[in-house]
N, C-alpha and C. Protein backbone atom coordinates (compact mmCIF):
# COMPACT_ATOMS: atom_id res chain seq x y z
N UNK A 1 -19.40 10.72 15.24
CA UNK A 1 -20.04 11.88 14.68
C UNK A 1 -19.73 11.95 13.19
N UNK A 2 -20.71 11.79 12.46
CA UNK A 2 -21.01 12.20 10.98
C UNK A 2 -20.80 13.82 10.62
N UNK A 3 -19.98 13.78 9.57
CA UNK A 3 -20.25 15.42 8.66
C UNK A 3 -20.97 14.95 7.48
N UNK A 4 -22.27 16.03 7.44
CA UNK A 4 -22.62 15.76 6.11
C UNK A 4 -22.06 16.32 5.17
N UNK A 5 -22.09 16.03 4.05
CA UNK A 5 -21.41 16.82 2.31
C UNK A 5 -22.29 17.48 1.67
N UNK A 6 -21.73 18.67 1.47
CA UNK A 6 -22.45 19.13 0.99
C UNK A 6 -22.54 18.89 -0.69
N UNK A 7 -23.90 18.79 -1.50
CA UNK A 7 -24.74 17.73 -2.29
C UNK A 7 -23.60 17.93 -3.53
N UNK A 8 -22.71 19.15 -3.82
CA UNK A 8 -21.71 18.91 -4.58
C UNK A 8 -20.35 18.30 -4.42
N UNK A 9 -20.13 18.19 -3.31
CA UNK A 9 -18.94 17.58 -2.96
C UNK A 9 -19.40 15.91 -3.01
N UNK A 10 -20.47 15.78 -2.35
CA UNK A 10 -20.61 14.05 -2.57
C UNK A 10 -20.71 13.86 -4.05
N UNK A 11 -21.69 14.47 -5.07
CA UNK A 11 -21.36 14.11 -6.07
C UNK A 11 -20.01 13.84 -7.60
N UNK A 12 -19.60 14.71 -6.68
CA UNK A 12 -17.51 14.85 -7.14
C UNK A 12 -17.06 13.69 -6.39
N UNK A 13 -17.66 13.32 -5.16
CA UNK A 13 -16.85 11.74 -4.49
C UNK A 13 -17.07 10.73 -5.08
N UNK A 14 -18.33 10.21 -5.32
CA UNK A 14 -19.05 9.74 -6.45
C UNK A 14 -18.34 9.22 -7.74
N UNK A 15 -18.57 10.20 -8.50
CA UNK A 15 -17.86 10.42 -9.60
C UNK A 15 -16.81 9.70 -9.77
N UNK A 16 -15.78 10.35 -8.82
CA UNK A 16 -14.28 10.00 -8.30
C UNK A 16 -14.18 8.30 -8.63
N UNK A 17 -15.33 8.25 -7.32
CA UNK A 17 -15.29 6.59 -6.97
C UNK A 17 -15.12 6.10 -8.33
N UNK A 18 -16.36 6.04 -9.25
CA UNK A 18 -16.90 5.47 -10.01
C UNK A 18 -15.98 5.29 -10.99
N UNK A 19 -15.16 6.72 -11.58
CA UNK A 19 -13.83 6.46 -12.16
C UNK A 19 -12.71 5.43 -11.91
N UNK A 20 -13.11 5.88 -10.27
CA UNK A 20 -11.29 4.52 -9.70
C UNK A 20 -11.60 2.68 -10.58
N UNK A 21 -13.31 2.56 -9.97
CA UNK A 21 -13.39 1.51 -10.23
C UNK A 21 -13.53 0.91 -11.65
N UNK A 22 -13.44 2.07 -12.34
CA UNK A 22 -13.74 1.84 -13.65
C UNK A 22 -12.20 1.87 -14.52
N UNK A 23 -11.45 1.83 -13.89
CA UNK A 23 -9.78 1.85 -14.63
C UNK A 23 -9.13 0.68 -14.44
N UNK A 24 -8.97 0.21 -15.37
CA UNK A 24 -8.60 -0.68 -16.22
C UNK A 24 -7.27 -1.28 -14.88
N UNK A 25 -6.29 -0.27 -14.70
CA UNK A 25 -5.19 -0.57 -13.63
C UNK A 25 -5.46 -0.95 -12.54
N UNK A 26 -6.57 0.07 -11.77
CA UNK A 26 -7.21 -0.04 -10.19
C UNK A 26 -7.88 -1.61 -10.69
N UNK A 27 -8.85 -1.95 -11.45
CA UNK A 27 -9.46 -3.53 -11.72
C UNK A 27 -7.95 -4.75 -11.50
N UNK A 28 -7.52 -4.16 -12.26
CA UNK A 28 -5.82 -5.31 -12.51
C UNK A 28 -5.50 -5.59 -11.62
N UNK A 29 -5.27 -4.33 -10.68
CA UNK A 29 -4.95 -4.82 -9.02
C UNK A 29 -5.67 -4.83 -7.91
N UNK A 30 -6.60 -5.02 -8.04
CA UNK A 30 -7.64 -5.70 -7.14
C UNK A 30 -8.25 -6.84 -7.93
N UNK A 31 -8.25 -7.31 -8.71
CA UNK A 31 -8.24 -8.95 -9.32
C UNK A 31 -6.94 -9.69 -8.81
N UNK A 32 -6.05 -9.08 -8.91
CA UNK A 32 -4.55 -9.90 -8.40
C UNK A 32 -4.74 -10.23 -7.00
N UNK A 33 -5.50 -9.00 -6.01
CA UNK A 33 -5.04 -8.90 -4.88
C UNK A 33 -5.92 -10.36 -4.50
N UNK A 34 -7.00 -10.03 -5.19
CA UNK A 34 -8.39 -11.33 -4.40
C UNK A 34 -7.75 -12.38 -5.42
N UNK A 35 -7.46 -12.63 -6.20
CA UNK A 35 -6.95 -14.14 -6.69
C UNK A 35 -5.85 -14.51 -5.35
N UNK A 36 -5.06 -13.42 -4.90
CA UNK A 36 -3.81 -13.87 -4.15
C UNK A 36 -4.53 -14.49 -3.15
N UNK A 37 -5.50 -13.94 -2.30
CA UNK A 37 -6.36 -14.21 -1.05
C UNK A 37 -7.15 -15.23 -1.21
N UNK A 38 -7.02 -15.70 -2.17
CA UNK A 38 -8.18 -17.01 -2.51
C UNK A 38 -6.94 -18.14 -2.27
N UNK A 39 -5.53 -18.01 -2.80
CA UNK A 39 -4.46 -18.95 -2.65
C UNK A 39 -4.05 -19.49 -0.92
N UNK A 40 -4.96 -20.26 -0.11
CA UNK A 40 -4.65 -20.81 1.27
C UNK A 40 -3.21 -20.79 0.99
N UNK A 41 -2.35 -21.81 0.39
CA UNK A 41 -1.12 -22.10 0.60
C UNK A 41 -0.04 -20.58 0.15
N UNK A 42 -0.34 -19.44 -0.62
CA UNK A 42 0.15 -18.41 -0.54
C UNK A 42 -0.04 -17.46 0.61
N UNK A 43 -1.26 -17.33 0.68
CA UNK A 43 -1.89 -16.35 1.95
C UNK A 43 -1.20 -16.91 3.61
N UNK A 44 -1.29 -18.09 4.23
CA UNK A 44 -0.36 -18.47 4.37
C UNK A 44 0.75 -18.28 4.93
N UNK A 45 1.68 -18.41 3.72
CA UNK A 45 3.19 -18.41 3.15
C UNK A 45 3.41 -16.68 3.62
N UNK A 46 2.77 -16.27 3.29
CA UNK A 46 2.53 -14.70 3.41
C UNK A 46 2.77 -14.33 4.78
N UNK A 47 1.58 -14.44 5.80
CA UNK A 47 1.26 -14.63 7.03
C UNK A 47 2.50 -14.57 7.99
N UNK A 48 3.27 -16.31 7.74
CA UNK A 48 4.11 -17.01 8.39
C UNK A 48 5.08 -15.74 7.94
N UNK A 49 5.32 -15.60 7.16
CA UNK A 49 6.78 -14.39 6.69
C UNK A 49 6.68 -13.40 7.57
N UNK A 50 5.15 -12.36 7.41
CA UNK A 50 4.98 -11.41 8.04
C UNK A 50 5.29 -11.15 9.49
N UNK A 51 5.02 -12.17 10.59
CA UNK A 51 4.62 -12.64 11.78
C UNK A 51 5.72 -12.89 12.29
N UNK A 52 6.74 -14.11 11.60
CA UNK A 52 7.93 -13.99 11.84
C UNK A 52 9.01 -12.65 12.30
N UNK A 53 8.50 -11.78 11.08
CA UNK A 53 9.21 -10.64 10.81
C UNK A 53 9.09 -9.58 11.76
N UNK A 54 8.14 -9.59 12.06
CA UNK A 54 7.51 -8.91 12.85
C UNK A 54 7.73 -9.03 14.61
N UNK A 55 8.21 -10.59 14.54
CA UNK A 55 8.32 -10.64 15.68
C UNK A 55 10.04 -10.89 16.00
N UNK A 56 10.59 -11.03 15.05
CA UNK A 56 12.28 -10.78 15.01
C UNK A 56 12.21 -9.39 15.27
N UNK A 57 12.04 -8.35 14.74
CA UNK A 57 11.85 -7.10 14.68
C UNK A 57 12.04 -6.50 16.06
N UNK A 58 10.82 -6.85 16.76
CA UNK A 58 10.46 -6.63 17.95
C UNK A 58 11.46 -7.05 19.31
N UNK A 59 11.98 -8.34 18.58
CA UNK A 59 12.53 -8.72 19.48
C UNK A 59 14.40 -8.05 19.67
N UNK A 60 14.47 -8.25 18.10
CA UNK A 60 15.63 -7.33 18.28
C UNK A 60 15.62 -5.81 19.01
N UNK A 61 14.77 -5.13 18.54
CA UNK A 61 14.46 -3.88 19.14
C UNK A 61 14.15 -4.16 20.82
N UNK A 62 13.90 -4.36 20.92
CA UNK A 62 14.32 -5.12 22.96
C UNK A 62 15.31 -5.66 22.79
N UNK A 63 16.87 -5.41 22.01
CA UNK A 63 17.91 -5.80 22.94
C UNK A 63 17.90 -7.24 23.11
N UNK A 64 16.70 -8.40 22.57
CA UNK A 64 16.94 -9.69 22.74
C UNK A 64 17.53 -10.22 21.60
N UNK A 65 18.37 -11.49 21.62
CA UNK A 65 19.70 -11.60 20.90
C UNK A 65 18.77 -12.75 20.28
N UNK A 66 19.01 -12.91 18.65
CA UNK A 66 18.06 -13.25 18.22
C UNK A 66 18.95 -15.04 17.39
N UNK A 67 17.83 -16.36 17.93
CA UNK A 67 18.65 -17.70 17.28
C UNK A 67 18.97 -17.45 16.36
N UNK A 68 20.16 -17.86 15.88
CA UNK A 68 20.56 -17.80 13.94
C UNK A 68 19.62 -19.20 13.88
N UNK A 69 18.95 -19.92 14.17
CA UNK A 69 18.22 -20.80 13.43
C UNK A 69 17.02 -19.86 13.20
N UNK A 70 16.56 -19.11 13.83
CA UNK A 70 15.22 -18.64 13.89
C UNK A 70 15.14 -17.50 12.59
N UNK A 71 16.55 -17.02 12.19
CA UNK A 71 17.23 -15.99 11.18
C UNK A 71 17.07 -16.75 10.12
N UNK A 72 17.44 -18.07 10.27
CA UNK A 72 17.45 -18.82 8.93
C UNK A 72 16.17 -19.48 8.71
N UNK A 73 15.14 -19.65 9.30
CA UNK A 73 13.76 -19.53 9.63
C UNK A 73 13.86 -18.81 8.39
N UNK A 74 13.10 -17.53 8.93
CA UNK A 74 12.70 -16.41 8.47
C UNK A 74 13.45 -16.02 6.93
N UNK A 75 14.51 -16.19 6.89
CA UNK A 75 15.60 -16.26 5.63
C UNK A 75 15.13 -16.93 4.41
N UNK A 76 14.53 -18.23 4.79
CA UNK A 76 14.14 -19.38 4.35
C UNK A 76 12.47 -18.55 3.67
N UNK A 77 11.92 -18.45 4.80
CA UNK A 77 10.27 -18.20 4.11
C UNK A 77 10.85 -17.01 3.54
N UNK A 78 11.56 -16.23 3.31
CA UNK A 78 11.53 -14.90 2.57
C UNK A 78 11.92 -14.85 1.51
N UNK A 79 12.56 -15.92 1.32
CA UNK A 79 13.18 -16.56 0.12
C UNK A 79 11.97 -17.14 -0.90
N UNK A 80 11.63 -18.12 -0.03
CA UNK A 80 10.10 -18.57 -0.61
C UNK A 80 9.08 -17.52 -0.98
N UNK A 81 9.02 -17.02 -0.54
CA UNK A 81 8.06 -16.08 -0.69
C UNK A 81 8.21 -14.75 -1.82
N UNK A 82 9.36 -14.30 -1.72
CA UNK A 82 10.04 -13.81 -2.61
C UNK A 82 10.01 -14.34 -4.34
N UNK A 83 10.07 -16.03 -4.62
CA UNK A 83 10.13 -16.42 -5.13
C UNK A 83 8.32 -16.75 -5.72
N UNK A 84 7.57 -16.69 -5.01
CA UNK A 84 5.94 -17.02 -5.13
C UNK A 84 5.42 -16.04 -5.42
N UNK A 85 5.13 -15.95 -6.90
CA UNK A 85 4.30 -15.27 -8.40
C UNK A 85 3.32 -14.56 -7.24
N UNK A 86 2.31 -15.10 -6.74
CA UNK A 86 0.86 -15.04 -6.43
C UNK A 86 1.08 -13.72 -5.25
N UNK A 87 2.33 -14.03 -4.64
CA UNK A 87 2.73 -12.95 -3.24
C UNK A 87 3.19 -11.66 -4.01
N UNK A 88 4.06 -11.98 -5.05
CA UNK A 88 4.96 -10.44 -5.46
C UNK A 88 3.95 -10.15 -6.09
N UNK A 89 2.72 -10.49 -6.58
CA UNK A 89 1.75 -9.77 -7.39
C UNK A 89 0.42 -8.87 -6.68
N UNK A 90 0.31 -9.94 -5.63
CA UNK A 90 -0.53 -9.72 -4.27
C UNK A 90 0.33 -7.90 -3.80
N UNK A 91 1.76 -8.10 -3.47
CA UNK A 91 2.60 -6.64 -2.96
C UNK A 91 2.61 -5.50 -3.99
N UNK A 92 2.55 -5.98 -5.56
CA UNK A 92 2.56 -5.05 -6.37
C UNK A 92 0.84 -4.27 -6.62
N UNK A 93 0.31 -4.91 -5.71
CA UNK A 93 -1.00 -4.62 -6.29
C UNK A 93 -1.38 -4.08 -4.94
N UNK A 94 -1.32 -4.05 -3.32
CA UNK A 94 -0.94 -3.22 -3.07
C UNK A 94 -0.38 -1.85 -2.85
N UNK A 95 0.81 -2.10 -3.67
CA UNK A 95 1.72 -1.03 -3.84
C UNK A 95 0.68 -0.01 -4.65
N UNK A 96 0.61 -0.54 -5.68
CA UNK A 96 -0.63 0.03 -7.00
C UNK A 96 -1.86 0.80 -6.00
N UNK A 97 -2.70 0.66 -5.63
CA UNK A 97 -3.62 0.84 -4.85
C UNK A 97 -3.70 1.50 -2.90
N UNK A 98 -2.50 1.14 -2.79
CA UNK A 98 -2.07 2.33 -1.63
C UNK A 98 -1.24 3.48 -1.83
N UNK A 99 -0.75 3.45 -3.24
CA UNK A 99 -0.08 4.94 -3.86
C UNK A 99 -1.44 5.48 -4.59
N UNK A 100 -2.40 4.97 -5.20
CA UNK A 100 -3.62 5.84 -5.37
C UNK A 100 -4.10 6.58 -4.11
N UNK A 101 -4.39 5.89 -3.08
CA UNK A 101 -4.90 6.14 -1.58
C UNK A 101 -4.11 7.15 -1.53
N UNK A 102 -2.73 7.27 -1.38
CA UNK A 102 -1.86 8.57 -0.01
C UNK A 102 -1.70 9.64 -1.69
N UNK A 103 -1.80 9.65 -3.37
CA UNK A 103 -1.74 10.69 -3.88
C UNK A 103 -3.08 11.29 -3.96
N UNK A 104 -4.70 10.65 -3.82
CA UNK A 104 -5.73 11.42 -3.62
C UNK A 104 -5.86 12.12 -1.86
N UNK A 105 -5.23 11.38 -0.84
CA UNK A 105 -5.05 12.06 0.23
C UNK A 105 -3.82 13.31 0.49
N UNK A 106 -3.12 13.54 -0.77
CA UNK A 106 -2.51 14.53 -0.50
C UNK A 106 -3.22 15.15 -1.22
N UNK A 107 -3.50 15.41 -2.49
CA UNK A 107 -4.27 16.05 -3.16
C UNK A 107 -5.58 16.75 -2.07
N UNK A 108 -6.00 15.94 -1.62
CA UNK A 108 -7.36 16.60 -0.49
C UNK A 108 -6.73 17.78 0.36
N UNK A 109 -5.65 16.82 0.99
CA UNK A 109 -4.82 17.81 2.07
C UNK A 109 -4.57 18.62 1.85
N UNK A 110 -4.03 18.78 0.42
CA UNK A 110 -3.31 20.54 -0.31
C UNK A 110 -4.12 21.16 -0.63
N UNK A 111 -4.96 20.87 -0.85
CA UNK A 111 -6.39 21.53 -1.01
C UNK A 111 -7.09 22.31 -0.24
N UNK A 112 -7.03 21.55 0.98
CA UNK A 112 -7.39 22.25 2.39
C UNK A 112 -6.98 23.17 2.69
N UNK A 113 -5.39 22.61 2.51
CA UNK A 113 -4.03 23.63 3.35
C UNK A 113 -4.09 24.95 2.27
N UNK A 114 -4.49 24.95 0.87
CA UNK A 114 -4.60 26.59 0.88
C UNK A 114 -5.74 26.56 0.20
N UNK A 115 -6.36 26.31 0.10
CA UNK A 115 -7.71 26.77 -0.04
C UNK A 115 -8.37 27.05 -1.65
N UNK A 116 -7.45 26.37 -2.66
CA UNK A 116 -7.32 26.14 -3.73
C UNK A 116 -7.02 25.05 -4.64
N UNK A 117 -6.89 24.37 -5.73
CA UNK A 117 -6.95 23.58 -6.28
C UNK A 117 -5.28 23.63 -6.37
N UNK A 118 -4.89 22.24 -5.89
CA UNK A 118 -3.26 22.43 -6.58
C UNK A 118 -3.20 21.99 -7.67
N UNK A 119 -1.43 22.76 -8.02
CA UNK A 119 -1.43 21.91 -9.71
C UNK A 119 -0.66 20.49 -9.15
N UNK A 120 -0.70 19.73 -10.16
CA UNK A 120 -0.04 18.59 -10.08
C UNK A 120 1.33 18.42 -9.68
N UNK A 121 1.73 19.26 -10.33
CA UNK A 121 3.47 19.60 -9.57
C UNK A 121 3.67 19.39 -8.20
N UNK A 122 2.66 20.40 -7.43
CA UNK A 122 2.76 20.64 -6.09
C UNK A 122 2.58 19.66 -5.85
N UNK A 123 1.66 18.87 -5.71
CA UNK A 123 1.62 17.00 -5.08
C UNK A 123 2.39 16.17 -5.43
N UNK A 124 2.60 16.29 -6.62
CA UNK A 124 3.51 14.94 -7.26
C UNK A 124 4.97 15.03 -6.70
N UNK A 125 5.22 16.12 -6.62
CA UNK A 125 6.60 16.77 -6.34
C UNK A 125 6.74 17.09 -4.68
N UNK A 126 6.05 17.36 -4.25
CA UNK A 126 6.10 17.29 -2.75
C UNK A 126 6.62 15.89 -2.18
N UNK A 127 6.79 14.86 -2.62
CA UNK A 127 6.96 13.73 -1.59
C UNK A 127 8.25 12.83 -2.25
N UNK A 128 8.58 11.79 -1.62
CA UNK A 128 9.93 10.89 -2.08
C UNK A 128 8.69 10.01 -3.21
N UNK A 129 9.16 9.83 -4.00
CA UNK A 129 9.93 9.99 -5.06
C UNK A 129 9.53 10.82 -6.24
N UNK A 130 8.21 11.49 -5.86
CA UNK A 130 8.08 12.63 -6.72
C UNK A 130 9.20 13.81 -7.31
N UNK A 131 9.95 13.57 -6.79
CA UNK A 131 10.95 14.56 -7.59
C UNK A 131 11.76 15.93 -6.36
N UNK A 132 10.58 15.57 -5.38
CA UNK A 132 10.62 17.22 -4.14
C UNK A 132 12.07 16.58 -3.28
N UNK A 133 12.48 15.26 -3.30
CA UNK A 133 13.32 14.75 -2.24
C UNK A 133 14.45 14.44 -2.55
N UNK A 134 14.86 14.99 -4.03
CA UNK A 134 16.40 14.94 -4.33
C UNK A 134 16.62 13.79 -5.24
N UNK A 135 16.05 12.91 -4.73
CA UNK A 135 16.12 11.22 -4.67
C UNK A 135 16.34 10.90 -6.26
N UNK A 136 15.63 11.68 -7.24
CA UNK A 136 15.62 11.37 -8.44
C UNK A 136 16.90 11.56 -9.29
């Protein structure tokens, strides 16, 4: 089931969009991300880390006692990987572009939740490491 928008709100989405794609930073990291995805032998390298990890994880969390070869496995590609330009740029660009995502989705949310425009404070400062969680 579709909601339609009403004809001012889509054109403020719009807008929005057109801005994201038009900043210089959001471009930077989505050029990094698709150069990374074009790299077979990084993407990959990537993969094998993730999968691994994922499945040590799992397995520890069930209580199953995990090979120290399979530790040094995983040790090994994380190392590598760690070390591979194309991956930490691929995660920073990420990082870049899923902290745009969850600060325009709080921004929406606070919006909702009272029924007014927040100031920047209130969002920025509401979450770790905005300033609301001590942390700073």
């Amino acid at each position: 089931m579709s909601t339609a928008l009403a004809p001012a709100i889509s054109a403020q989405i719009e807008a929005l969009c057109a801005s994201i794609v038009a900043d210089p930073e959001i471009q930077s990291a989505r050029n990094a991300a698709e150069t990374f995805l074009a790299d077979e032998g990084g993407v990959s390298l990537y993969r094998e880390v993730m999968t691994l990890g994922r499945s040590l994880e799992q397995r520890h969390r069930s209580g199953a006692e995990l090979e120290p070869a399979e530790v040094n496995r995983f040790q090994d590609l994380q190392e590598k990987a760690d070390q591979h330009e194309g991956i930490q740029s691929f995660m920073a660009a990420q990082d870049k572009l899923q902290n745009l995502a969850n600060t325009l989705n709080t921004f929406i949310a606070k919006t909702l939740e009272k029924g007014s425009v927040p100031a920047a404070e209130e969002v920025m400062g509401s979450g770790c490491c905005g300033g609301g969680c001590g942390c700073k």
